[in-house]
Protein backbone atom coordinates (compact mmCIF):
# COMPACT_ATOMS: atom_id res chain seq x y z
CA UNK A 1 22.87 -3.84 10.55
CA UNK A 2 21.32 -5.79 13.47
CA UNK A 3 18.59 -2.87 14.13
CA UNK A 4 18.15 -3.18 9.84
CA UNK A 5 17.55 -6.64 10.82
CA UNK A 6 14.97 -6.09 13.66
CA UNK A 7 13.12 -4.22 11.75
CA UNK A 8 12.57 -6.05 8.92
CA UNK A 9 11.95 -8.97 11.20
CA UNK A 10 9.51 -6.50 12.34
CA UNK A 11 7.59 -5.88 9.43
CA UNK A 12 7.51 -9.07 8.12
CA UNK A 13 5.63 -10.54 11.19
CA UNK A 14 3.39 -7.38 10.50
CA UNK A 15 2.98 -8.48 7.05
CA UNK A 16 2.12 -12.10 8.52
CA UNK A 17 -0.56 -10.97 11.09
CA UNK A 18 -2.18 -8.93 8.40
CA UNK A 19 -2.65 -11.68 6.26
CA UNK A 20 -0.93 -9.89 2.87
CA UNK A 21 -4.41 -9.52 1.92
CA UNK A 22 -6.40 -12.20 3.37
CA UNK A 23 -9.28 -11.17 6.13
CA UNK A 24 -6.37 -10.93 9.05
CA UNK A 25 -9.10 -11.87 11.13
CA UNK A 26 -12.17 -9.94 10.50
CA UNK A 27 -15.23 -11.23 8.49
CA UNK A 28 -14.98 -12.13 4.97
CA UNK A 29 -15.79 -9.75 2.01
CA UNK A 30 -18.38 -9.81 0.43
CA UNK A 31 -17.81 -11.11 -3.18
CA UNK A 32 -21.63 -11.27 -5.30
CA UNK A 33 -20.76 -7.54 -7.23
CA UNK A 34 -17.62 -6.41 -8.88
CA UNK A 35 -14.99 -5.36 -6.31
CA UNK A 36 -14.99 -1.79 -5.19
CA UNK A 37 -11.25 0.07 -4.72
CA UNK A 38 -10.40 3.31 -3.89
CA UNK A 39 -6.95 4.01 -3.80
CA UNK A 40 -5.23 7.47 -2.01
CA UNK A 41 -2.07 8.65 -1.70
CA UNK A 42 0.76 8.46 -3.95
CA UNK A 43 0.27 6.56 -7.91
CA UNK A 44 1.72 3.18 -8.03
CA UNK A 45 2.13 3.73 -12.23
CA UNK A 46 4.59 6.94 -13.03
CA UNK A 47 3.21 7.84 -17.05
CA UNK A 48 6.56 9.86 -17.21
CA UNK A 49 8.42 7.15 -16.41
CA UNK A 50 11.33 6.44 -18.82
CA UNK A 51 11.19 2.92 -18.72
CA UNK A 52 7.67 2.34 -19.19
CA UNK A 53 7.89 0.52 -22.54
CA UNK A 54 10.68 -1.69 -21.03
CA UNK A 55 8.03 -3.26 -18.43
CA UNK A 56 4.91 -2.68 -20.66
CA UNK A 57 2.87 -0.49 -18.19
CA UNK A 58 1.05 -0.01 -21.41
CA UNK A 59 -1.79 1.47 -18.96
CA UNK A 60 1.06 4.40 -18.37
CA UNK A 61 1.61 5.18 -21.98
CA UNK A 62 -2.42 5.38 -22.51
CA UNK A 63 -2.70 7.74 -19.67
CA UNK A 64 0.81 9.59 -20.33
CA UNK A 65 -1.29 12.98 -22.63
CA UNK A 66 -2.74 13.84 -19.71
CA UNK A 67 -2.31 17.16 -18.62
CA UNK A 68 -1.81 17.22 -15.02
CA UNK A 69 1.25 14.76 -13.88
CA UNK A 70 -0.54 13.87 -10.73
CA UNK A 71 -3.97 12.94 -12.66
CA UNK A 72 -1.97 11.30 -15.36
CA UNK A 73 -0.33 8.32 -13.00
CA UNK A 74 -3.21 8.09 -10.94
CA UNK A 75 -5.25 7.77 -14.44
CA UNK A 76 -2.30 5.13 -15.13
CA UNK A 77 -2.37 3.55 -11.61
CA UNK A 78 -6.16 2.89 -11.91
CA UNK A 79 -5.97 1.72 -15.60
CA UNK A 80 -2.59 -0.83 -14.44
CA UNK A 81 -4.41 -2.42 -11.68
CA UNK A 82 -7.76 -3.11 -13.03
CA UNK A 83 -5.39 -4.71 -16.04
CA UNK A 84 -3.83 -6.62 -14.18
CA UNK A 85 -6.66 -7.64 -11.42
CA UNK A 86 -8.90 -8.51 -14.94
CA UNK A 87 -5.81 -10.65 -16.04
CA UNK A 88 -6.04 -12.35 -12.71
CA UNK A 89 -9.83 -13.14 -13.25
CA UNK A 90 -10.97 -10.65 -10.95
CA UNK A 91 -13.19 -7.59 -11.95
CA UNK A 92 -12.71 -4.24 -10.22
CA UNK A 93 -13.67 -0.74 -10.23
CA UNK A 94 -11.17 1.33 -9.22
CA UNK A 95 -10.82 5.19 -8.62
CA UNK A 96 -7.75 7.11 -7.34
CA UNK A 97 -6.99 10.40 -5.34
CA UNK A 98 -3.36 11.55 -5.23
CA UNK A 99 -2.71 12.77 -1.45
CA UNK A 100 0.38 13.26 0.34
CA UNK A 101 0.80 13.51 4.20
CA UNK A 102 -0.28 16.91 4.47
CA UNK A 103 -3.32 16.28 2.99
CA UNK A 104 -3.82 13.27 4.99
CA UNK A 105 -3.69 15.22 7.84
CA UNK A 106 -6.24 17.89 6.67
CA UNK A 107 -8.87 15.10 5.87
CA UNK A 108 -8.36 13.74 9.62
CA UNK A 109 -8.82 16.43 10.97
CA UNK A 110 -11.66 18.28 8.91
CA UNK A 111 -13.58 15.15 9.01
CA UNK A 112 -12.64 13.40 12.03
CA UNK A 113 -11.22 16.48 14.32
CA UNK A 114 -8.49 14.28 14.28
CA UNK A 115 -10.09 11.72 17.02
CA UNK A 116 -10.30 7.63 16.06
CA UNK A 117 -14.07 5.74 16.74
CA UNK A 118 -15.23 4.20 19.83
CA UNK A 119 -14.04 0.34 19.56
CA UNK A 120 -18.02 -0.33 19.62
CA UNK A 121 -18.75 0.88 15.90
CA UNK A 122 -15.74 -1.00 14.28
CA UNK A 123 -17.92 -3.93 14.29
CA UNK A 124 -19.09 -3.74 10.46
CA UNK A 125 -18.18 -6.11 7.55
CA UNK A 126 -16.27 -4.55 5.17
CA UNK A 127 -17.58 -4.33 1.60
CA UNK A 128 -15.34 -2.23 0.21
CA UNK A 129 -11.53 -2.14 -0.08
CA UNK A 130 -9.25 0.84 -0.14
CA UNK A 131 -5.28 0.91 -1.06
CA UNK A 132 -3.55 3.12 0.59
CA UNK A 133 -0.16 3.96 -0.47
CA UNK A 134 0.44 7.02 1.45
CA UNK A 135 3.90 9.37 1.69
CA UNK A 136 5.84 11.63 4.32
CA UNK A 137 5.58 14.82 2.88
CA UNK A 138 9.33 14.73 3.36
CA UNK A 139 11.09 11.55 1.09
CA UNK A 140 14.14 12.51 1.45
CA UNK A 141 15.22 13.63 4.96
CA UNK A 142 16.23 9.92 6.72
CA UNK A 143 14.77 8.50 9.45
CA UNK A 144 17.22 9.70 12.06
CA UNK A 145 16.23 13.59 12.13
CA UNK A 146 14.42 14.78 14.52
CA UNK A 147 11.59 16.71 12.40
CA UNK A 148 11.48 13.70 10.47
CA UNK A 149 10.73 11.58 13.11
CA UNK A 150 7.91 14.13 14.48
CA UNK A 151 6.55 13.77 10.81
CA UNK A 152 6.95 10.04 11.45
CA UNK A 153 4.66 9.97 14.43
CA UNK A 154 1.93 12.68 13.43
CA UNK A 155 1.83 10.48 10.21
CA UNK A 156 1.17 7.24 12.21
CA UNK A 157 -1.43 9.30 14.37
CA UNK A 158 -3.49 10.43 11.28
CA UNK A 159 -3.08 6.36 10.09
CA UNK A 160 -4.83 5.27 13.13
CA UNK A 161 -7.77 7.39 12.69
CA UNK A 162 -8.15 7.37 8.97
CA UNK A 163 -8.18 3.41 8.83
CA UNK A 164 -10.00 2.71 11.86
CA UNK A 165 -12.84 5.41 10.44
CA UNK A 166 -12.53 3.78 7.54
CA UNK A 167 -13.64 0.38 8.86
CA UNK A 168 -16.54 2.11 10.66
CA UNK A 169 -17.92 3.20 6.68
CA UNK A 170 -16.98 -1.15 6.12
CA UNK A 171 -14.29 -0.43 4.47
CA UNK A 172 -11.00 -2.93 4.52
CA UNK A 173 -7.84 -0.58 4.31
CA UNK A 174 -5.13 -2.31 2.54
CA UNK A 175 -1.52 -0.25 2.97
CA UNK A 176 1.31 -0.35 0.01
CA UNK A 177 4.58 -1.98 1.84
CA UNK A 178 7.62 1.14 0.96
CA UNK A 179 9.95 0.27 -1.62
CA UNK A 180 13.34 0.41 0.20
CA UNK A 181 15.38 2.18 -1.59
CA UNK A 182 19.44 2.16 -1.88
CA UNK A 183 19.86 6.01 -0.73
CA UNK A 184 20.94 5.28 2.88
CA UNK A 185 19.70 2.44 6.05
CA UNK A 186 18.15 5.32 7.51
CA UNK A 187 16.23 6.17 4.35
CA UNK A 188 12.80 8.67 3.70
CA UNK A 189 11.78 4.96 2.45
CA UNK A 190 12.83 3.26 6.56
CA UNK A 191 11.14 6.38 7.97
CA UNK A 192 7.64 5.74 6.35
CA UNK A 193 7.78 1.91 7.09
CA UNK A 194 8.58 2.62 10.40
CA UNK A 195 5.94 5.05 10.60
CA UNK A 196 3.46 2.18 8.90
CA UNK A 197 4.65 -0.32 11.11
CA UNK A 198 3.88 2.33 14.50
CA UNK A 199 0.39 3.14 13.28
CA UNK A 200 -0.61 -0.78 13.11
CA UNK A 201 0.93 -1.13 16.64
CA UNK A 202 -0.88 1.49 17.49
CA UNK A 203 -4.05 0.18 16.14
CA UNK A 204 -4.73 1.15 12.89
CA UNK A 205 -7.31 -1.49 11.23
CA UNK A 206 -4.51 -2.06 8.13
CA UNK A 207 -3.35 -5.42 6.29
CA UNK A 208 -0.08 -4.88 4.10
CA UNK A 209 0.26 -5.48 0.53
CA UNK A 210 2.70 -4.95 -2.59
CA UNK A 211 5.79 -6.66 -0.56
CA UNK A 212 8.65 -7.42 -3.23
CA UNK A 213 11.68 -8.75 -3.62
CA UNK A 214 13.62 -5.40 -3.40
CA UNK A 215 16.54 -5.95 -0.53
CA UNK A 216 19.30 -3.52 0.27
CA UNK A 217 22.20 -4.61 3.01
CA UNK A 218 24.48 -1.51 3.95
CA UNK A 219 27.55 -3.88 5.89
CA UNK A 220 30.19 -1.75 4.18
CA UNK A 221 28.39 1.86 4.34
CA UNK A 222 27.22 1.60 0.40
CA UNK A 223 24.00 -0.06 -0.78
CA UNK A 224 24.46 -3.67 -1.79
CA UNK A 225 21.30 -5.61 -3.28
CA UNK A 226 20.57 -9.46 -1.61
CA UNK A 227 21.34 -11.74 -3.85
CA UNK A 228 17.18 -11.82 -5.07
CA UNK A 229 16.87 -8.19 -5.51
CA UNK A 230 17.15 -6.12 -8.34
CA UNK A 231 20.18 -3.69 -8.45
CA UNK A 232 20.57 0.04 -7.36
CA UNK A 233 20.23 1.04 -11.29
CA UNK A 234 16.41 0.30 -11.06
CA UNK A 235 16.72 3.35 -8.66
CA UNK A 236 17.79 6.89 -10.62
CA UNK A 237 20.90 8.91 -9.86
CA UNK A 238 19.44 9.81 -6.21
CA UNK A 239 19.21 6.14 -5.47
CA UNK A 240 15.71 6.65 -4.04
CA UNK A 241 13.77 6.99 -7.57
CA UNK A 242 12.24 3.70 -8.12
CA UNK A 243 11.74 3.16 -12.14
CA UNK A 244 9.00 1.53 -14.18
CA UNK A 245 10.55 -2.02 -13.66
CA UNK A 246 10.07 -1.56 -10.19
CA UNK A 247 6.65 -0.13 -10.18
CA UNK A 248 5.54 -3.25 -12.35
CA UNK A 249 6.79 -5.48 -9.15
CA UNK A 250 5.03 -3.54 -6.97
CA UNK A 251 1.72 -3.42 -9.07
CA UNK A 252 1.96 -6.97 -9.92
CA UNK A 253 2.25 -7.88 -6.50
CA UNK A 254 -0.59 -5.72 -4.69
CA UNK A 255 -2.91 -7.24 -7.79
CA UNK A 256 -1.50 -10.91 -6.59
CA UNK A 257 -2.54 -10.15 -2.71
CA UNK A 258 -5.98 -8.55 -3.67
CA UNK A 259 -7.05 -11.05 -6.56
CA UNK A 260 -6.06 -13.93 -3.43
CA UNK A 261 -8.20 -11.98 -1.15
CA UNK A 262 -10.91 -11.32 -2.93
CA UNK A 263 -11.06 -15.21 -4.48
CA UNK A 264 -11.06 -16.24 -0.78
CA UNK A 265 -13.82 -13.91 0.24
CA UNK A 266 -15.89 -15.77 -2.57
CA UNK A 267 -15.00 -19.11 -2.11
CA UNK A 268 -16.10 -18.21 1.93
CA UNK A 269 -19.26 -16.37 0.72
CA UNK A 270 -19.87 -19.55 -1.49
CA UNK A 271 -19.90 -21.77 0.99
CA UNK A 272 -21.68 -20.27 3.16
CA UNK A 273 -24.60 -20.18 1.10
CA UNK A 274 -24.60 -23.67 0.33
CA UNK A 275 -24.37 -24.58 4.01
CA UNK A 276 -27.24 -22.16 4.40
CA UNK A 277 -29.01 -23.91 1.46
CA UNK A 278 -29.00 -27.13 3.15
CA UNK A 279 -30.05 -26.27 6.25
CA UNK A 280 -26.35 -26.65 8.15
């Protein structure tokens, strides 16, 4: 329980220093055009999802004919978040490209040869914004297995150069916080946040959004929610199978961080030009 509690103490100073999706630091975005999103790796929307009328992910039901699952809820994710982004005041276009770890890997390496940037080209503003909400290949195995944790750390590895390429191109990379799920401590869902959390440490040029309320405590060996989270029926029979009512928390809150963000970036732009306008 104590180690449950370092990391999350962890994580949450992560999510602190990263802003939870304000400029952490580096120069504001630019804000005169519609904002620019390209998300990779897993969907955030699931069209199949059972409970989909329960939350209204109506963007889910529009997108659930489509043919191919994984085209289907990234069709859904894309259609969700500009909904709710536009219901936030902000306008965004937003495209999507399912990718898992493996794949991941195979675009770090065919692009990159799997090397990060000299420290003297991430110097450019970022215009664009990509959401990443990438997976281990391997969501079930926990956190404690040895392949797992090689996965873990080859995973961080690609992180660091993918994001820190990414900012070369002026491109903010903006990584989904994992849902913990109720399965076990050591979770698939602890192994990738640990992995997240190694790859910032590490260097990767990432701010974390889509934090939510969602709180396990395993004192007694079973899953018990905090008294804010929602229960371990919002989570399938495997306990690790987050359903629609979740997803809407998670959606709801990555549109809160970036609609903040991007407002900011304006308000900064804004004023600069005035100050620029009057000479100061």
């Amino acid at each position: 329980m104590i180690k449950t509690m370092v990391a999350a103490a962890l994580f949450s100073g992560c999510l602190a220093a990263c802003g939870g999706g304000s400029d952490g630091g580096s120069a504001p975005l630019q804000a005169a055009k519609p904002l620019t999103i390209s998300m990779y790796g897993k969907p955030l929307v699931s069209a199949s999802s059972g409970a989909t009328a329960h939350v209204q992910l109506a963007a889910a039901a529009r997108a659930a004919s489509a043919p191919d699952t994984g085209a289907s809820d990234a069709q859904a994710t894309v259609q969700t978040l500009q909904d709710a982004l536009a219901s936030r005041g902000v306008t965004a276009d937003v495209t999507a490209q399912v990718m898992d770890g493996t794949t991941l890997h195979e675009l770090v390496t065919t692009e990159y040869n799997g090397v990060a940037p000299s420290p003297a080209l991430l110097t450019k503003d970022p215009s664009e914004w990509v959401v990443v909400n990438f997976q281990l290949d391997d969501m079930v195995t926990p956190s404690s297995d040895p392949a797992q944790q090689a996965a873990m750390s080859q995973f961080a590895a690609d992180l660091v150069v993918f994001s820190q390429w990414a900012a070369v191109a002026g491109k903010a990379v903006f990584a989904v916080v994992p849902v913990q799920t109720c399965d076990a401590l050591d979770s698939a869902s602890a192994a990738l946040q640990k992995a997240l959390i190694q790859a910032f440490s590490n260097g990767a040029a990432l701010r974390f959004i889509g934090q939510t309320s969602v709180s396990f405590g395993f004192g007694n060996g079973t899953a018990e929610p905090t008294a804010t989270s929602p229960g371990i029926e919002h989570f399938g029979a495997d306990c690790r199978t987050p359903d629609a009512y979740i997803q809407n928390l998670v959606v709801q809150s990555v549109a809160d961080s970036i609609a903040a963000g991007y407002k900011e970036s304006a308000a900064s732009a804004s004023a600069a030009s005035g100050a620029s306008a009057t000479g100061t």
